[in-house]
C-alpha atoms as a PDB file:
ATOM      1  CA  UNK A   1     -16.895 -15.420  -2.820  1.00  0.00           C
ATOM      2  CA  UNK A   2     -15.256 -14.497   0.292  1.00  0.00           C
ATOM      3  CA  UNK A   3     -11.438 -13.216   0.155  1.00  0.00           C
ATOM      4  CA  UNK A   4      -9.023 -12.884   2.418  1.00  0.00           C
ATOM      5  CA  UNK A   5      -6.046 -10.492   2.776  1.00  0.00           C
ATOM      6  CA  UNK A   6      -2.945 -10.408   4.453  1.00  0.00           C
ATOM      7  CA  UNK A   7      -0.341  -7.546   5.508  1.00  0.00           C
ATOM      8  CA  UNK A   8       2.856  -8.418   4.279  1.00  0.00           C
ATOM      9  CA  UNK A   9       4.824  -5.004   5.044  1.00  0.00           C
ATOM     10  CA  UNK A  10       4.077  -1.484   7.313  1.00  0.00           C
ATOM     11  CA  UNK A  11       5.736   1.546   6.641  1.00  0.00           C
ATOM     12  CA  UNK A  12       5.430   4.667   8.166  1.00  0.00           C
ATOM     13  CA  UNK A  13       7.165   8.315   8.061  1.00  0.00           C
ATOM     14  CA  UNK A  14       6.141  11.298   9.755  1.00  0.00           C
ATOM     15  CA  UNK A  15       2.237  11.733   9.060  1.00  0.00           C
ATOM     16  CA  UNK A  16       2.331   9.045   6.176  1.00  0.00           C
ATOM     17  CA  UNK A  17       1.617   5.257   6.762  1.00  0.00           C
ATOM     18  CA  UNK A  18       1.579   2.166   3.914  1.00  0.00           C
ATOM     19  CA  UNK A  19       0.271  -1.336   4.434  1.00  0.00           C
ATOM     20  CA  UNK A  20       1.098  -4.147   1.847  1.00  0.00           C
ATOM     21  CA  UNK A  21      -1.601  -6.703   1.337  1.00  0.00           C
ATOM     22  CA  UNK A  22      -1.736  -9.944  -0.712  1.00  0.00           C
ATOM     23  CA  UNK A  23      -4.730 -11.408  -1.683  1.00  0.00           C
ATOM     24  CA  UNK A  24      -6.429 -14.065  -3.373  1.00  0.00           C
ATOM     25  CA  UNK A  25      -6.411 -11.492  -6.445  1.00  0.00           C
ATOM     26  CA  UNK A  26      -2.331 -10.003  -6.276  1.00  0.00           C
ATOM     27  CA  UNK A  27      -0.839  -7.556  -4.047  1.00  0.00           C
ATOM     28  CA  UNK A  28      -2.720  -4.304  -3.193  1.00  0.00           C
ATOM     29  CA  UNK A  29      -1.277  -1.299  -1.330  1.00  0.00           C
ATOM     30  CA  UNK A  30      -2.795   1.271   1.284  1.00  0.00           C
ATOM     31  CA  UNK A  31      -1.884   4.967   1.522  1.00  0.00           C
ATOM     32  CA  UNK A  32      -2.879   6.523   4.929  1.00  0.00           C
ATOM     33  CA  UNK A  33      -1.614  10.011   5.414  1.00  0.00           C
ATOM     34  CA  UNK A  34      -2.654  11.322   9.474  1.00  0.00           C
ATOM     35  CA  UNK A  35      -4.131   8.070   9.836  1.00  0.00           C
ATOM     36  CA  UNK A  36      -6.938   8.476   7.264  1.00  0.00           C
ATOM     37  CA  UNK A  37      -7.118   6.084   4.498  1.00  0.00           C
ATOM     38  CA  UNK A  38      -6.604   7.877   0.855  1.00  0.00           C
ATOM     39  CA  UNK A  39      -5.727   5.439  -1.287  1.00  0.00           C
ATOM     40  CA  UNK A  40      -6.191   1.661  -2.284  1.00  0.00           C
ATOM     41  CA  UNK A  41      -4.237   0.624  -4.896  1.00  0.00           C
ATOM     42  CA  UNK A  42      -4.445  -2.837  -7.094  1.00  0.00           C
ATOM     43  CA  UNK A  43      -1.184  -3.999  -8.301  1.00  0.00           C
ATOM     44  CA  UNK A  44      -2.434  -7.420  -9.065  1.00  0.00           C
ATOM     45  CA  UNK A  45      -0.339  -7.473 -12.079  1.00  0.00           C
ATOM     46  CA  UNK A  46       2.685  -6.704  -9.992  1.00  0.00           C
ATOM     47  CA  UNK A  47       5.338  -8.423  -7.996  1.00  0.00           C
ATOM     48  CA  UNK A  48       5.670  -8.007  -4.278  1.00  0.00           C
ATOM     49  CA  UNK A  49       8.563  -5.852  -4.329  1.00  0.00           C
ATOM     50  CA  UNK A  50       6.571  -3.311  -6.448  1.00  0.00           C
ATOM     51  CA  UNK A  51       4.072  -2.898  -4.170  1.00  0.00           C
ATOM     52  CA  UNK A  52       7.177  -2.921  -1.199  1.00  0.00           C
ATOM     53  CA  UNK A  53       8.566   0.103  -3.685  1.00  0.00           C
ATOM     54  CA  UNK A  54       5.148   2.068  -4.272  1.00  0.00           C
ATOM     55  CA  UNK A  55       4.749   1.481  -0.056  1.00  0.00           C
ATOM     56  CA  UNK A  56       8.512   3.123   0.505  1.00  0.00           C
ATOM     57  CA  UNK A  57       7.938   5.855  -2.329  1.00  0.00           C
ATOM     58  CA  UNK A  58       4.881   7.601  -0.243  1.00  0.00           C
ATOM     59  CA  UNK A  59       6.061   7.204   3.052  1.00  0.00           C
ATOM     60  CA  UNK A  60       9.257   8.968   1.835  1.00  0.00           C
ATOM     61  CA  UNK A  61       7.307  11.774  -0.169  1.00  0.00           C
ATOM     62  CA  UNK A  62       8.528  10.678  -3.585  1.00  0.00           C
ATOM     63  CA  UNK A  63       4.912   9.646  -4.412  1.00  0.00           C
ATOM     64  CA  UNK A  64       2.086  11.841  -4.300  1.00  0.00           C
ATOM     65  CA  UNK A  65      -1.556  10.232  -3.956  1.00  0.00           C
ATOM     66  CA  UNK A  66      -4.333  12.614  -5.872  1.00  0.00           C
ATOM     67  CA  UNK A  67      -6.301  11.934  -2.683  1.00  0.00           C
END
């Protein structure tokens, strides 16, 4: 099966960027930090202001990806 996504919200801070995606499955997040994908991460279980809120936390440095 074939599924589709679509960006729902951008952020971006100095060298960080986050992309908000909902999908077939839930919401999903991307952490980019100098343009170079680190993290995916599945909220499926999770609203889309979660996601919005994990998004804002990295850009602003209050998150910190392992990757």
């Amino acid at each position: 099966m074939m599924t589709t996504s679509t960006e729902l919200h951008y952020y971006e801070r100095d060298d960080r960027m986050a992309k908000v995606f909902r999908s077939y499955e839930g919401h999903y997040v991307e952490f980019y930090k100098n343009n170079v994908l680190v993290e995916r991460r599945e909220l499926y279980e999770h609203s889309e202001e979660y996601a919005e809120n994990a998004a804002e936390n990295y850009v602003d440095g209050v998150m910190q990806l392992n990757g």
